[in-house]
Structure formats: structure tokens, C-alpha cells
Protein backbone atom coordinates (compact mmCIF):
# COMPACT_ATOMS: atom_id res chain seq x y z
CA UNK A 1 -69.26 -21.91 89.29
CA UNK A 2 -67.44 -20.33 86.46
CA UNK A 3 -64.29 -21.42 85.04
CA UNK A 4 -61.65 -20.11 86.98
CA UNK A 5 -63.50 -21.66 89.87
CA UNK A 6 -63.22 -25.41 88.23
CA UNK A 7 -59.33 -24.75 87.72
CA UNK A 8 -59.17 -26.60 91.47
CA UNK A 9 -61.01 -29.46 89.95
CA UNK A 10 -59.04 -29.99 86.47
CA UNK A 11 -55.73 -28.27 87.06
CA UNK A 12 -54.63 -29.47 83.66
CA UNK A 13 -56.53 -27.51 81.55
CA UNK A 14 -55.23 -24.08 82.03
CA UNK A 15 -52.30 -25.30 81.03
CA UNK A 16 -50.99 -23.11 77.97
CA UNK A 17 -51.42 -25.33 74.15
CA UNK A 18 -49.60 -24.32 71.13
CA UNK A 19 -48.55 -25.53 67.59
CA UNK A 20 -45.51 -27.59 69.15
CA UNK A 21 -47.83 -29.45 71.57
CA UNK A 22 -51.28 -29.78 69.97
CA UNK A 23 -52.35 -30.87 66.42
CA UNK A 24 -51.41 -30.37 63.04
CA UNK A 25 -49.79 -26.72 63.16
CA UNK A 26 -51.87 -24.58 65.02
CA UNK A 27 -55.30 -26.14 64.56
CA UNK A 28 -57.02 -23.91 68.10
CA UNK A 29 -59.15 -21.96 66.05
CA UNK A 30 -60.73 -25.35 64.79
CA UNK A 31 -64.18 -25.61 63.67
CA UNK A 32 -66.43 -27.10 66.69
CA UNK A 33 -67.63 -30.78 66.33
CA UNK A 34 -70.13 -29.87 69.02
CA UNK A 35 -70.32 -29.25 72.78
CA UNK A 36 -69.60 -31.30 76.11
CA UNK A 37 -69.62 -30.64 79.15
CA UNK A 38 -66.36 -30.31 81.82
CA UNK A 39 -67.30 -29.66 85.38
CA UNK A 40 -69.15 -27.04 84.97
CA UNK A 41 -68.00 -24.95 81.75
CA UNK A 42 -69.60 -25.55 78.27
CA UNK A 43 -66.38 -26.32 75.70
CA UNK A 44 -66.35 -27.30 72.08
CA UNK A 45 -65.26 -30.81 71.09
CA UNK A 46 -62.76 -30.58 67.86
CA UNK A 47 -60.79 -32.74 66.15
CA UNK A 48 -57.07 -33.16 65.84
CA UNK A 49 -54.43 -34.79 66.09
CA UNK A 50 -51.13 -34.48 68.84
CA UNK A 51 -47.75 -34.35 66.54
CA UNK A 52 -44.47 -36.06 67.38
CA UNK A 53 -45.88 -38.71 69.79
CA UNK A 54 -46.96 -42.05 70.39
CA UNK A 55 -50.41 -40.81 71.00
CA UNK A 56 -52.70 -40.56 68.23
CA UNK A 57 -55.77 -38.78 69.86
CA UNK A 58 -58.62 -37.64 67.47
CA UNK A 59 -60.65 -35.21 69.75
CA UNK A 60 -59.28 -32.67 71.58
CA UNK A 61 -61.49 -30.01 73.64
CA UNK A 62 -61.43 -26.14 73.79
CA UNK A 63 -62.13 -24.53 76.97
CA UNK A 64 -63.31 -20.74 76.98
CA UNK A 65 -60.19 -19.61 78.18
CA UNK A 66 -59.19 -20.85 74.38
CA UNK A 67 -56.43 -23.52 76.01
CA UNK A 68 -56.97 -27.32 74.42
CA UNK A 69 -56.53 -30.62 75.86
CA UNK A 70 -56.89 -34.19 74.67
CA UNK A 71 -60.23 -35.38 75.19
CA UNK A 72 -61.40 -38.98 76.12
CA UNK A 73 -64.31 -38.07 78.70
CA UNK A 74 -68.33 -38.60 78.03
CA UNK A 75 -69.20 -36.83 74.83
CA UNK A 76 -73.33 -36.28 76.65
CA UNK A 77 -73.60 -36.40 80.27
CA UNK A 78 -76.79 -38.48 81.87
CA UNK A 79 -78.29 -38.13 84.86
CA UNK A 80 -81.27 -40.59 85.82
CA UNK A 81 -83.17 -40.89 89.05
CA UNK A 82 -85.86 -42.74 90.64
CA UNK A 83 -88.04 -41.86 93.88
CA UNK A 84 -90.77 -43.55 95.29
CA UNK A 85 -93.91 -42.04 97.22
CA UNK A 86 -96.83 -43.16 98.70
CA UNK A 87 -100.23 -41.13 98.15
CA UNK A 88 -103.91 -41.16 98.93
CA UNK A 89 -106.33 -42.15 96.40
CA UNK A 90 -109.73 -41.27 97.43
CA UNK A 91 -112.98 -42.67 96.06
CA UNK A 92 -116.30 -42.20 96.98
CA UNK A 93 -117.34 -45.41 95.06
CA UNK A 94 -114.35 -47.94 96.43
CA UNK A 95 -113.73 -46.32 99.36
CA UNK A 96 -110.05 -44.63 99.70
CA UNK A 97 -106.49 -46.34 99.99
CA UNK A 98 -103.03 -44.96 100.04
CA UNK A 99 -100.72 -46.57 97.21
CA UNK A 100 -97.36 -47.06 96.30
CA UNK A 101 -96.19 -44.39 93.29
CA UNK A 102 -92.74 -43.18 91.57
CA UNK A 103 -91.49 -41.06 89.01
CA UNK A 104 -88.04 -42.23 87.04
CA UNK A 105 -85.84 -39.12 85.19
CA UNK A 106 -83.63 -39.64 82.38
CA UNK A 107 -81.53 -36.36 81.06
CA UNK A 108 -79.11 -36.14 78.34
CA UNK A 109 -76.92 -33.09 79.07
CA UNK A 110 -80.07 -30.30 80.06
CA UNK A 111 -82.54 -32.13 78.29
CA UNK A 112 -85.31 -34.94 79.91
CA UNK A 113 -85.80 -37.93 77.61
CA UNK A 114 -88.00 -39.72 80.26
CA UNK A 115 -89.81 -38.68 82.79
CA UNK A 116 -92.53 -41.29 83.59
CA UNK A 117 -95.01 -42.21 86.86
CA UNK A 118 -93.90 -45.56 88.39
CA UNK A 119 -94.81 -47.77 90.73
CA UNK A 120 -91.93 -50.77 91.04
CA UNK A 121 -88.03 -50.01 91.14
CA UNK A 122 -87.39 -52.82 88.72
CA UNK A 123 -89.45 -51.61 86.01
CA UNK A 124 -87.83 -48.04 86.81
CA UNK A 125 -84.41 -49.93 85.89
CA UNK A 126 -85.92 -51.27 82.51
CA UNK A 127 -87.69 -47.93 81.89
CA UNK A 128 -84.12 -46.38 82.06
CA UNK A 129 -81.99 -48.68 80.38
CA UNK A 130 -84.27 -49.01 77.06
CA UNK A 131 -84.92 -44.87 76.85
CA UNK A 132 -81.23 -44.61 77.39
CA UNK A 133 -80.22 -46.86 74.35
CA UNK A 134 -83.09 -45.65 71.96
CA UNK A 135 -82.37 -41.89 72.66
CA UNK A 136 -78.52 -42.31 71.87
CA UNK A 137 -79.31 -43.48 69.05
CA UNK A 138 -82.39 -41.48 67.80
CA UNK A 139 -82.14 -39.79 64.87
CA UNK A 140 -82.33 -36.77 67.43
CA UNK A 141 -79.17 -35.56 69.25
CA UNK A 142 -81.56 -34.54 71.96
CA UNK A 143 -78.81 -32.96 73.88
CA UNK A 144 -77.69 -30.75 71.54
CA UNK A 145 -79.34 -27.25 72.17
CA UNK A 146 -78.87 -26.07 68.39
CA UNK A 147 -80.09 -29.20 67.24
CA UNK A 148 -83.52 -29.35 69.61
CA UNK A 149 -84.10 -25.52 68.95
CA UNK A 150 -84.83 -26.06 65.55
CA UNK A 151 -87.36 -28.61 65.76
CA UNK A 152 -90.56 -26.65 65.66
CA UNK A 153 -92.07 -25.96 62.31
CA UNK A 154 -90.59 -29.47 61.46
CA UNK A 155 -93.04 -31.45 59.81
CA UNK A 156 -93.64 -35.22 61.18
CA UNK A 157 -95.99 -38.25 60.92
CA UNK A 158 -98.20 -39.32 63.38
CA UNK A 159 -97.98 -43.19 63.69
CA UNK A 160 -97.13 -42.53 59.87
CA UNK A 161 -100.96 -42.01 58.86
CA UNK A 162 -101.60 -38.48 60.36
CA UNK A 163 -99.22 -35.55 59.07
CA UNK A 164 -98.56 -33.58 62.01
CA UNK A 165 -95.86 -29.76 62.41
CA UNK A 166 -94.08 -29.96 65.80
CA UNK A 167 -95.39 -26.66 67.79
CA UNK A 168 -92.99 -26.44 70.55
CA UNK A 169 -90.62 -28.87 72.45
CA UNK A 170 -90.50 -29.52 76.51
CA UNK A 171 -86.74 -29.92 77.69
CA UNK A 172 -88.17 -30.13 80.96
CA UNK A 173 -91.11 -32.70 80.67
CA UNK A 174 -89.52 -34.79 77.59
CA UNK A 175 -92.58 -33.70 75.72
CA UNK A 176 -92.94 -32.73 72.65
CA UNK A 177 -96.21 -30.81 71.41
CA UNK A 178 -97.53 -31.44 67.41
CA UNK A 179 -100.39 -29.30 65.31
CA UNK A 180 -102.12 -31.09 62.72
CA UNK A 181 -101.07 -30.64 58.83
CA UNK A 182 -104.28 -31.58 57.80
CA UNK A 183 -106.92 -29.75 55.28
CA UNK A 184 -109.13 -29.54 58.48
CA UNK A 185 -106.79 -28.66 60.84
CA UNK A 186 -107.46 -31.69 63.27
CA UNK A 187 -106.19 -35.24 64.25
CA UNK A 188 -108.24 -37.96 62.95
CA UNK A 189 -109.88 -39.92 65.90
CA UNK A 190 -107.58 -43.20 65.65
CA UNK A 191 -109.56 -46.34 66.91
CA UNK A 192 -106.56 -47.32 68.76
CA UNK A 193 -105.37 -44.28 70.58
CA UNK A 194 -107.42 -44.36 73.89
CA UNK A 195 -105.31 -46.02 76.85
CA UNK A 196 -102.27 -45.92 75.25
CA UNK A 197 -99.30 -44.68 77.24
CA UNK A 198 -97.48 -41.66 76.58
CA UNK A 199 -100.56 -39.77 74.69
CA UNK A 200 -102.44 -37.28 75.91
CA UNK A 201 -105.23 -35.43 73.30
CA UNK A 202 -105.52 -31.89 74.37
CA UNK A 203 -107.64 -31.13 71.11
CA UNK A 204 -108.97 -32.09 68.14
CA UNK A 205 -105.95 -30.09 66.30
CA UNK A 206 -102.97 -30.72 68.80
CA UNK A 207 -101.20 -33.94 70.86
CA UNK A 208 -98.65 -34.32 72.98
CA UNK A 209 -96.63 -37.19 72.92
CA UNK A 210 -93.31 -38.36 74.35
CA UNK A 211 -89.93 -37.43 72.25
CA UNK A 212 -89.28 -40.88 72.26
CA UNK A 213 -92.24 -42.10 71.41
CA UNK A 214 -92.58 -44.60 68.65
CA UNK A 215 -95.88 -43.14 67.24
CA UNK A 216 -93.39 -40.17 65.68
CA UNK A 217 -91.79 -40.67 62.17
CA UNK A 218 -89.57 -37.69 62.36
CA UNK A 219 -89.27 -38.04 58.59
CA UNK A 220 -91.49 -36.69 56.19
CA UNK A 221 -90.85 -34.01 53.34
């Protein structure tokens, strides 16, 4: 759906702005804040101020079409689900048995924060609610394309003992793939890194770990 289509949806903002009805002079042209999303069209979030008025909004939002409205909607959209499923495990040592399984989905905007195997609706709930609060306020605005896109090549430590270069990041999985920055090119074997959730070694010189995952300090010079 493009925007002409969405017009149905939010009649209000094709309706013309100028100087007289929208910020200080003619501010239109304004440098974007960043990017939300309405309906279905992409618009940059700026700041302003509406003249001659009891209100005193502070964002306002461009549309493509270049018309501006006052903006007090969700500055990063989320979308979480849960499903359960039942599967067959099969064993040849304790015989087979069909189980109860799930996978919870949290997305900021395009961009999966969570995306985890589980068994129990209630710990789906908690899953969601503590991802949801730790990734709006990560010191990565994981919704923010620009922002994500320049990630790899950033250097990081590893549980803050192992330095570590981020190779690539998965919008998709909520993954995030590191090298190691180390004279040998590998990842020290860490005593305490077998079982734990959200790892996965794929070799001695690469991990994979989960963007939220507390075993990243995304600082390091």
C-alpha cells in the first residue's frame, strides 16, 4: 500500500501545512530527528513548534508527500507473538514422545530483538516483557536501519575478557555474528560457556550470540 492508498486511513494528513499553521516560520524542510512509521508510509519525525495556539507540540511528522502534522503516535512500532506446537522427539535410547514446544517474537519496527524456543505461555510473557524494556533502552536503537547498518566492523567485548569485531547482523533472527580481535584469530575456550543460553560456537574464530545478550559490551575503543 503506498501513500495515496493510506489517505482513506488518515484523512488528515494530506491536508496542506504552511508557515501560518505549522512551526516557527516555515520550518518543512527541517532536519529529520529520525523515522516512524504511519500506516504504512516511512515519514521523518522533526521538531517544532505550532505558533499562535494553545498547543505547544514539540514533534511534528513529514509525510512523503512533504505535508506535516503534529505528532503524538508510537515513535517504534512492536509487534510480539507467541505460538505453541507440539513435536516428536525420537530416541532410540528413551524411546520417543511428542512434547509441548513454542517460539515467542519480539520486533522493533523491521527488526527481531527476540526470537526464542519456548515451551510455557507464561514464561513467553516474561520473555517479552524483559527484552522489551532492555532493548528500548539499549545503547542500540535497534530499529533504526541507519543505526543497525553500521554495526559491522564495530569492535566489542566478549563478556568483557575476549575482544571480538561484529561480522554481520541478523534483522531476521535477532542475531548478531562476532570475529575474534585476537593475535590468533580465535575465541578463547571460556570454562563457563557450554550450556549457556543464547550461544552458539560455530568456530574457534566466530560466535553468534543474541543482540541482547548480556555477554556483549558494545563499548570498547
Amino acid at each position: 500500500m503506498d501513500e495515496s492508498e493510506d489517505i482513506g486511513r488518515y484523512p488528515n494528513h494530506a491536508r496542506p501545512s504552511g508557515p501560518n499553521e505549522w512551526g516557527v516560520g516555515n520550518r518543512a524542510k527541517a532536519e529529520a530527528l529520525e523515522q516512524v512509521m504511519v500506516g504504512n508510509a516511512r515519514c521523518d519525525l522533526i521538531f517544532g513548534q505550532h505558533p499562535h495556539s494553545r498547543r505547544d507540540d514539540s514533534f511534528y511528522v513529514r509525510f512523503p508527500s512533504g505535508s506535516v502534522e503534529a505528532f503524538d503516535g508510537h515513535r517504534v512500532q512492536i509487534h510480539f507473538s507467541y505460538h505453541t506446537e507440539n513435536y516428536l522427539k525420537e530416541s532410540g535410547l528413551s524411546g520417543n514422545e511428542v512434547r509441548k514446544g513454542g517460539q515467542v517474537v519480539l520486533r522493533l519496527d523491521k527488526f527481531v530483538v527476540l526470537n526464542e524456543f519456548c515451551r510455557e505461555p507464561s514464561r513467553a510473557l516474561k520473555l517479552i516483557d524483559r527484552a522489551l524494556d532492555k532493548a528500548l533502552e539499549h545503547s542500540i536503537q535497534w530499529w533504526r536501519e541507519e543505526e543497525v547498518a553500521k554495526l559491522p566492523g564495530r569492535k566489542v567485548w566478549v563478556k568483557s575478557l575476549a575482544p571480538a569485531v561484529v561480522d554481520r547482523v541478523d534483522a531476521e533472527d535477532g542475531h548478531v555474528y562476532l570475529r575474534a580481535d585476537t593475535p590468533s584469530g580465535e575465541f578463547p575456550r571460556f570454562s563457563w560457556e557450554q550450556g549457556e543460553s543464547g550461544f552458539a560456537r560455530e568456530d574457534p574464530s566466530g560466535m553468534k550470540l543474541e543482540v541482547l545478550s548480556d555477554w556483549i559490551d558494545w563499548h570498547r575503543d
